[in-house]
N, C-alpha and C. Protein backbone atom coordinates (compact mmCIF):
# COMPACT_ATOMS: atom_id res chain seq x y z
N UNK A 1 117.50 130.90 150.61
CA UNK A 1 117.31 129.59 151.18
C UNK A 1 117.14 129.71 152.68
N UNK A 2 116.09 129.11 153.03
CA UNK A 2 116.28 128.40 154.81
C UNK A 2 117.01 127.61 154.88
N UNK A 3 117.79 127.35 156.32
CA UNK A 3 118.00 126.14 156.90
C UNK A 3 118.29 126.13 158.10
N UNK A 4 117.81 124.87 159.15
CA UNK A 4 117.70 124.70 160.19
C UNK A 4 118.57 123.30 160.50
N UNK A 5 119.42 123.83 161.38
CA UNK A 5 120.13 122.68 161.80
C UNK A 5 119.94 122.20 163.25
N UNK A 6 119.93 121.08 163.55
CA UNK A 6 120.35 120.45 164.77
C UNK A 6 120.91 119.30 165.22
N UNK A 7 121.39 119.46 166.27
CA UNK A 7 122.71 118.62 166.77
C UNK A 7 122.08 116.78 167.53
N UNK A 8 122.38 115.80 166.86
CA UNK A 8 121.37 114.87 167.69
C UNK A 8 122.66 113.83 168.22
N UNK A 9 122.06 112.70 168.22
CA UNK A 9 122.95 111.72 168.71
C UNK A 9 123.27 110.82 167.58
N UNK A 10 122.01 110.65 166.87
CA UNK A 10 122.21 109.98 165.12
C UNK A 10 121.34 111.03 164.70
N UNK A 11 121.05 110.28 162.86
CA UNK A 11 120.75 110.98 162.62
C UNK A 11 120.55 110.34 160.97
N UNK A 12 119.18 109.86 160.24
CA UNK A 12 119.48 109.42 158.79
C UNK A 12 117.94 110.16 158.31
N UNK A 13 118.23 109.76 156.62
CA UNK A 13 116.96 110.66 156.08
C UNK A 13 116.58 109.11 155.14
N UNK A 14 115.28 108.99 154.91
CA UNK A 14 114.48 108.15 154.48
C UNK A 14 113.39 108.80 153.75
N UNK A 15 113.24 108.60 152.73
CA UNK A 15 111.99 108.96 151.99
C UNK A 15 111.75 110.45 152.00
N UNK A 16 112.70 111.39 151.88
CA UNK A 16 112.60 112.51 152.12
C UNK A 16 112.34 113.21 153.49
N UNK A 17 112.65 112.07 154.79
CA UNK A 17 112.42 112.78 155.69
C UNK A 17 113.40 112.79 156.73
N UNK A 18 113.27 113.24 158.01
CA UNK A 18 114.61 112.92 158.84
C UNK A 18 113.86 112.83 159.79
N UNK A 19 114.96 111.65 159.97
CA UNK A 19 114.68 110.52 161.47
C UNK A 19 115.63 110.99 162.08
N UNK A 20 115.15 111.41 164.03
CA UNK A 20 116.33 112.05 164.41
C UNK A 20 116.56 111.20 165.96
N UNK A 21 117.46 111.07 166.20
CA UNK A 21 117.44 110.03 167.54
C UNK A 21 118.40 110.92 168.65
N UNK A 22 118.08 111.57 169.67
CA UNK A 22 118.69 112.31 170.74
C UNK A 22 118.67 113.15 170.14
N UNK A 23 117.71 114.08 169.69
CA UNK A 23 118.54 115.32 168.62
C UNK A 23 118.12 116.65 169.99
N UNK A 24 118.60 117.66 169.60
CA UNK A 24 118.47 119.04 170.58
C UNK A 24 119.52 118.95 171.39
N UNK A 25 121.09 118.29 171.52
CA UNK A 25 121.44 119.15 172.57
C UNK A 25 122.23 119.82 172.40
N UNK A 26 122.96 120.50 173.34
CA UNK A 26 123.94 121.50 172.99
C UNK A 26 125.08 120.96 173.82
N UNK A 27 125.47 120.36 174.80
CA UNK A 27 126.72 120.04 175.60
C UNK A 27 126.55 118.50 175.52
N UNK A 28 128.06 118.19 175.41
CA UNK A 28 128.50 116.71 175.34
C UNK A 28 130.13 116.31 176.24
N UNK A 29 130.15 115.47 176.43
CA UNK A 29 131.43 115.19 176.68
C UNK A 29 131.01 114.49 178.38
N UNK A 30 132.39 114.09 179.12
CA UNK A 30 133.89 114.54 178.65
C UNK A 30 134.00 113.55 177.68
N UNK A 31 133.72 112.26 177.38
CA UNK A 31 133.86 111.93 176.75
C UNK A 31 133.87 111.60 175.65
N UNK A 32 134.73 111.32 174.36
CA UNK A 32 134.23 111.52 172.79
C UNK A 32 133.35 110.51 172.35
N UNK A 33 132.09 110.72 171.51
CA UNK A 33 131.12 109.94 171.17
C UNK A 33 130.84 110.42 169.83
N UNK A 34 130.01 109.32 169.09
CA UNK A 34 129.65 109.82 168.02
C UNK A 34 128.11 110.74 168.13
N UNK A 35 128.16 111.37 166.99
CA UNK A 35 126.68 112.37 166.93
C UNK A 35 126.51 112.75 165.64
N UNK A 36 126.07 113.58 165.17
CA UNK A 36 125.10 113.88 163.86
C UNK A 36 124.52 115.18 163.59
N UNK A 37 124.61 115.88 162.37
CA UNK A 37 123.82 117.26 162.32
C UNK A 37 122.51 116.88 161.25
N UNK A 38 121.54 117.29 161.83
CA UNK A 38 120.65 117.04 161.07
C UNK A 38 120.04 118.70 160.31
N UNK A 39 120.00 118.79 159.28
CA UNK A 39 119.83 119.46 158.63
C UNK A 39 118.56 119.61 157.38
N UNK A 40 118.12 120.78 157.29
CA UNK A 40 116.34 120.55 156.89
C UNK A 40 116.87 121.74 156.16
N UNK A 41 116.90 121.95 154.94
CA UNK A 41 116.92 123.19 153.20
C UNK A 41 115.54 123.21 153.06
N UNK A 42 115.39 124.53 153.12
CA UNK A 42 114.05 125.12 152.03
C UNK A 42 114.74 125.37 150.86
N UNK A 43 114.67 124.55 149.55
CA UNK A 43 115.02 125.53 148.57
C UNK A 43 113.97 126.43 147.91
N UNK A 44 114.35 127.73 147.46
CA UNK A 44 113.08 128.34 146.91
C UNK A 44 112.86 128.04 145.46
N UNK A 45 111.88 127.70 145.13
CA UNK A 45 111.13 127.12 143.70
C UNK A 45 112.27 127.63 142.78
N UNK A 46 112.50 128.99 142.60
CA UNK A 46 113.13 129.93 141.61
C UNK A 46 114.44 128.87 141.43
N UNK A 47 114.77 128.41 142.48
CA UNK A 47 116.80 127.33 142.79
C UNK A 47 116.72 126.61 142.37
N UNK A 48 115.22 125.61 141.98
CA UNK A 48 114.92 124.03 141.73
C UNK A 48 115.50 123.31 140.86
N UNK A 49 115.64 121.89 140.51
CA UNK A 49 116.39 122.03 139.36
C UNK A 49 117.82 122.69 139.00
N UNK A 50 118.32 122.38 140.30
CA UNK A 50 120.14 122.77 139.42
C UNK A 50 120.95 122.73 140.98
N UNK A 51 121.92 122.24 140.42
CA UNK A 51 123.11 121.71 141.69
C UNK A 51 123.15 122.57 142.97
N UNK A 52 123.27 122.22 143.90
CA UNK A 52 124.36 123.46 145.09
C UNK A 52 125.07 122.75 145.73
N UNK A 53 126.09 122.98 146.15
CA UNK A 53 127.18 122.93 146.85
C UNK A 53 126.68 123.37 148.24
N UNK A 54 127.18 122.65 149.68
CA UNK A 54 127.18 123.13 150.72
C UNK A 54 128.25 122.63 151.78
N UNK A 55 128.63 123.63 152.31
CA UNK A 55 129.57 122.94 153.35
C UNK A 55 129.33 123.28 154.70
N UNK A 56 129.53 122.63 155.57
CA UNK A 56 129.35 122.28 157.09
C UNK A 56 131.35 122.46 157.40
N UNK A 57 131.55 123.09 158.84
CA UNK A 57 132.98 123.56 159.05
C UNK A 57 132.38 123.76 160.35
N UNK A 58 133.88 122.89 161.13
CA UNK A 58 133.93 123.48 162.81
C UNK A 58 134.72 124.16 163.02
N UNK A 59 134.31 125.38 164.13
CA UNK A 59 135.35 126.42 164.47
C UNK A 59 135.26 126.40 166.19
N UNK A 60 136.07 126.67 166.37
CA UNK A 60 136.45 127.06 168.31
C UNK A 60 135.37 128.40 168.39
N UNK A 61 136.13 128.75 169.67
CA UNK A 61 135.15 129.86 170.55
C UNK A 61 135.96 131.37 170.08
N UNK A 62 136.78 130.68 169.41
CA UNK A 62 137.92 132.38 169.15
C UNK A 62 137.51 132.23 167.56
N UNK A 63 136.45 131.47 166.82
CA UNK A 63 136.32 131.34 165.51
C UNK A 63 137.45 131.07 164.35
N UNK A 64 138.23 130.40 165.24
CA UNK A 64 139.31 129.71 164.56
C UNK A 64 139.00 128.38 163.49
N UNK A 65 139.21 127.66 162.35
CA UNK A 65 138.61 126.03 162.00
C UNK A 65 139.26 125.45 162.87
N UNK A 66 138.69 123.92 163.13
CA UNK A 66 139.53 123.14 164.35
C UNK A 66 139.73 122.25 163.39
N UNK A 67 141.06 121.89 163.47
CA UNK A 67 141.99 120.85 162.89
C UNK A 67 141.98 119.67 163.85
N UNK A 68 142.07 118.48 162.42
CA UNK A 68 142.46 117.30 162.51
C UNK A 68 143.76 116.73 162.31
N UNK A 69 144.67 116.81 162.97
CA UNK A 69 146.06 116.75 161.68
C UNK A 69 146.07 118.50 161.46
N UNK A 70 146.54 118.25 159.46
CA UNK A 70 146.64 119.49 159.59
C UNK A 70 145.45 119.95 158.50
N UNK A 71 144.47 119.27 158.79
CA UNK A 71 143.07 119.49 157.73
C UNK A 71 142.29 120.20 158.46
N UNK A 72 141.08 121.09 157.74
CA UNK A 72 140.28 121.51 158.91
C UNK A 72 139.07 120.41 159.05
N UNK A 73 138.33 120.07 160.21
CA UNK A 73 136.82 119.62 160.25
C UNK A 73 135.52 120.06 159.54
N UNK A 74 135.78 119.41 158.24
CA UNK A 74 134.82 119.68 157.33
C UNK A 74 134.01 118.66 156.39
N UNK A 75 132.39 119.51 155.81
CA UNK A 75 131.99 117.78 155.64
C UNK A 75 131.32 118.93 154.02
N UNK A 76 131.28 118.47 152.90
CA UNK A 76 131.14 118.88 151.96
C UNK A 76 130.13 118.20 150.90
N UNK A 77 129.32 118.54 150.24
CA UNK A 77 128.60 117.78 149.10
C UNK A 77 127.49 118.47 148.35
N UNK A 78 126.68 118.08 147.63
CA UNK A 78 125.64 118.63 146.35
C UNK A 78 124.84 117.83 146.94
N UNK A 79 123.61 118.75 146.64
CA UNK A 79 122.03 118.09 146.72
C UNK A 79 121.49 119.03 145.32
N UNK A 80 120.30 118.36 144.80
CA UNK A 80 119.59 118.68 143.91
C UNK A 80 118.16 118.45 144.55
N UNK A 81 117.18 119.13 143.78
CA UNK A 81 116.29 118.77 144.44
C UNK A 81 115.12 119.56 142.76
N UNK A 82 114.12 118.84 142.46
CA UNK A 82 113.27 118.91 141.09
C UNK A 82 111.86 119.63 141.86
N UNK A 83 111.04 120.08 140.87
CA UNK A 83 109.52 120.12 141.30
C UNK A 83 108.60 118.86 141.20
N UNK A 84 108.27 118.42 142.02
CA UNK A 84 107.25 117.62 141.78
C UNK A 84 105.83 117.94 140.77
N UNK A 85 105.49 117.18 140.53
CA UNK A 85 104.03 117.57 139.52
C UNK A 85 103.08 117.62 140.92
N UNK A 86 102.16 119.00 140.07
CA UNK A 86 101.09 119.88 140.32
C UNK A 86 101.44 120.26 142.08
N UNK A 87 102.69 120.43 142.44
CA UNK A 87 103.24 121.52 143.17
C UNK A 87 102.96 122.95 142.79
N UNK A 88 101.97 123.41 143.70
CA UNK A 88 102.05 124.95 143.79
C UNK A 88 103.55 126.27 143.07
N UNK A 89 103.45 126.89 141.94
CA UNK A 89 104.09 127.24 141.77
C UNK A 89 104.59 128.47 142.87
N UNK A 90 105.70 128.42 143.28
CA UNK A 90 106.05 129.71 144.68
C UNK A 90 106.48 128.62 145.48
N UNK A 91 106.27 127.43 145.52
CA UNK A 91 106.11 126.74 146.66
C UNK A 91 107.98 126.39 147.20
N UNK A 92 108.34 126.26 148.40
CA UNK A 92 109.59 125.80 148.35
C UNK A 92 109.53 124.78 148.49
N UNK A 93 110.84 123.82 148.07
CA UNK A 93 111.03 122.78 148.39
C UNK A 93 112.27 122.05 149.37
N UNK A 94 111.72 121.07 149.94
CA UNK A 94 112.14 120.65 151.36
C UNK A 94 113.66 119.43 150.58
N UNK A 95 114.37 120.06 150.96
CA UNK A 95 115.81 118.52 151.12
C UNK A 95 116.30 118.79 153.17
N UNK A 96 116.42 117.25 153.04
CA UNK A 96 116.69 117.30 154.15
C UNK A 96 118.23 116.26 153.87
N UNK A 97 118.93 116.86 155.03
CA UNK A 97 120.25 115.83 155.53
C UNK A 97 120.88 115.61 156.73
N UNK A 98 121.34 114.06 156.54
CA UNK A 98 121.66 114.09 157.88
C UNK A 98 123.03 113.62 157.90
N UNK A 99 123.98 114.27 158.30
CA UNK A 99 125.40 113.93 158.72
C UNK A 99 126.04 113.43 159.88
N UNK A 100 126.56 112.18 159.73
CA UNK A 100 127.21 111.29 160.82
C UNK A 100 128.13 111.97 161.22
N UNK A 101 128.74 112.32 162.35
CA UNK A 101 130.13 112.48 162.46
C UNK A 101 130.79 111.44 163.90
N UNK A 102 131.59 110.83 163.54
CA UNK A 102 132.65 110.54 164.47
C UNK A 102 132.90 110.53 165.64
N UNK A 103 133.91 110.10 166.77
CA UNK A 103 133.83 110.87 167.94
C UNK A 103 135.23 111.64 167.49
N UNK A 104 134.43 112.89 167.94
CA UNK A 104 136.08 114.01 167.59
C UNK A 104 136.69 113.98 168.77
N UNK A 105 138.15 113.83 168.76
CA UNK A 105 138.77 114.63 169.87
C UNK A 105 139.30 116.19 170.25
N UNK A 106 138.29 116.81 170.83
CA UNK A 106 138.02 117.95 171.20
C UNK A 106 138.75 118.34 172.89
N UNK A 107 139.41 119.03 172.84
CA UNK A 107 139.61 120.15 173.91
C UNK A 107 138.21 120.61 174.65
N UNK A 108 137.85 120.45 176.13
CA UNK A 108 136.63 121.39 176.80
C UNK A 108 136.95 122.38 175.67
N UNK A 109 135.38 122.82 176.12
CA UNK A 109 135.30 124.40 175.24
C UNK A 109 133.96 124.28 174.67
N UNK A 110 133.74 125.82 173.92
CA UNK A 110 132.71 125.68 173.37
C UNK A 110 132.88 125.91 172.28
N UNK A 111 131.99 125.64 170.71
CA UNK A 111 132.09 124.93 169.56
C UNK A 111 131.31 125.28 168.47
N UNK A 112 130.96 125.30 167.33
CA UNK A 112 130.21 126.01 166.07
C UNK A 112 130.19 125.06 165.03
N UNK A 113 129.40 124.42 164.57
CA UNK A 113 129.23 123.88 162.91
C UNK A 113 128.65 124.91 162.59
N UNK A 114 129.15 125.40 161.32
CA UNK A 114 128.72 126.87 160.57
C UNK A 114 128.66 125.82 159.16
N UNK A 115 127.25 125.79 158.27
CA UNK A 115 127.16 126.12 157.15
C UNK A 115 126.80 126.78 156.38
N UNK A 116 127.31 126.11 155.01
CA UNK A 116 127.14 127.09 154.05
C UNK A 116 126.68 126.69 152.56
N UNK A 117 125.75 127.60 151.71
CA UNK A 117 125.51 126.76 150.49
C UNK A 117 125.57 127.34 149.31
N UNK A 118 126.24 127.09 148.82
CA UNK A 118 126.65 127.79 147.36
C UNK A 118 128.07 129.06 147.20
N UNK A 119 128.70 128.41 148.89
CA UNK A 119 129.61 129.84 149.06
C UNK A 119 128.86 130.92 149.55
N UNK A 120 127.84 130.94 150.43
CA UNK A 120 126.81 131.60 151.41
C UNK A 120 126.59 131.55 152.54
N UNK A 121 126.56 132.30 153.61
CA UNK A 121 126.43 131.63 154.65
C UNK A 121 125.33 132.64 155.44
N UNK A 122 125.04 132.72 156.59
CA UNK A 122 123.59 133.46 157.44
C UNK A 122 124.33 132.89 158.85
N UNK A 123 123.99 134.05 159.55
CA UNK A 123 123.98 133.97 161.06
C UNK A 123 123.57 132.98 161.48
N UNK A 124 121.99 132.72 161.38
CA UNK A 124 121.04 131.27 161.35
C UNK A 124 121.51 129.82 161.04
N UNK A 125 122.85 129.73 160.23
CA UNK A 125 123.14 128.51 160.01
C UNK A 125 124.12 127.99 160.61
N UNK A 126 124.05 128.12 161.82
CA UNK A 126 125.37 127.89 162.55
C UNK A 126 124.37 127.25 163.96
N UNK A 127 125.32 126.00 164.75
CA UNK A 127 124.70 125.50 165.86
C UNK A 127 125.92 125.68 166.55
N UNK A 128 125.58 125.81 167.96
CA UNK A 128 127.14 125.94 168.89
C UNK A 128 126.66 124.38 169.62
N UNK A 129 127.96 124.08 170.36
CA UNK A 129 127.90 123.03 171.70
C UNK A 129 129.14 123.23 172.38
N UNK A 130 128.52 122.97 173.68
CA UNK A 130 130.19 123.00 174.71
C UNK A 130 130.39 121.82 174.63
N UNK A 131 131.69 121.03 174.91
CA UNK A 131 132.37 120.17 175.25
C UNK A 131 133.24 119.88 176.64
N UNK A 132 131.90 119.43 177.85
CA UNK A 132 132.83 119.54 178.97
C UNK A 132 133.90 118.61 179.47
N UNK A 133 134.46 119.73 180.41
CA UNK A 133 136.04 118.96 180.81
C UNK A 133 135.93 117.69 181.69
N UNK A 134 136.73 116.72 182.20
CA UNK A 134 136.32 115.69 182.86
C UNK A 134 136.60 116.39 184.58
C-alpha cells in the first residue's frame, strides 16, 4: 500500500475526494487549535474487496505515545474499498480520509502522527510538527 499524509487546518472527503483547507504545515501553536490529517491510500487491486484496519498514533520527539489522561492519542477505523467496473485490471485504488482532531494540549516540542494499516507501518507514513512555546 501507499499513503500520503498531510497535516491541514480542516479537512473532509466528498465523493471520493479530499477537500483540504490550510493543509501543508508543519508548526503550530502556542496556542491549541483544531486541525486535521488528511490522508490519501493506494490500495493495490490484489487488497480490493476486503476490510483493513488502520491506525493513526501520536508520539513525542523521544518516540514516546503522548497521553491524554492515561490513554494514548489515537484515532482508529476500517475502510473498504471494491473495483469499479471496467477498471484496468493492476490498477490501484484510491480511498481517501480525512481526520478531525481537536485542540490538543501539547507541551512546545516537536511531534509525529505515525500510521498504520493492517498492523503495518513504513517510514513514509508518518508526518512530524513542532508545537511552539509562547
Amino acid at each position: 500500500m501507499k499513503l500520503t499524509m498531510l497535516l491541514a487546518d480542516a479537512a473532509q472527503v466528498s465523493e471520493g475526494k479530499l477537500y483540504i483547507l490550510g493543509g501543508g504545515w508543519s508548526m503550530t501553536g502556542p496556542a491549541e487549535v483544531p486541525s486535521a490529517i488528511a490522508i490519501k491510500i493506494e490500495v493495490p487491486w490484489d487488497q480490493a474487496n476486503r476490510q483493513h484496519h488502520f491506525q493513526v498514533e501520536l508520539f513525542d520527539s523521544d518516540g514516546q505515545p503522548v497521553k491524554m489522561g492515561n490513554e494514548p492519542v489515537k484515532i482508529q477505523g476500517q475502510f473498504e474499498t471494491g473495483r469499479p467496473a471496467g477498471l484496468a485490471p493492476g490498477t490501484p485504488l484510491d480511498v481517501p480520509l480525512a481526520i478531525s482532531i481537536g485542540p490538543l494540549r501539547l507541551a512546545p516540542g516537536r511531534y509525529a502522527w505515525r500510521c498504520s494499516v493492517d498492523g503495518l507501518t513504513h517510514e513514509d507514513w508518518e508526518i512530524y510538527f513542532t508545537k511552539r512555546a509562547p
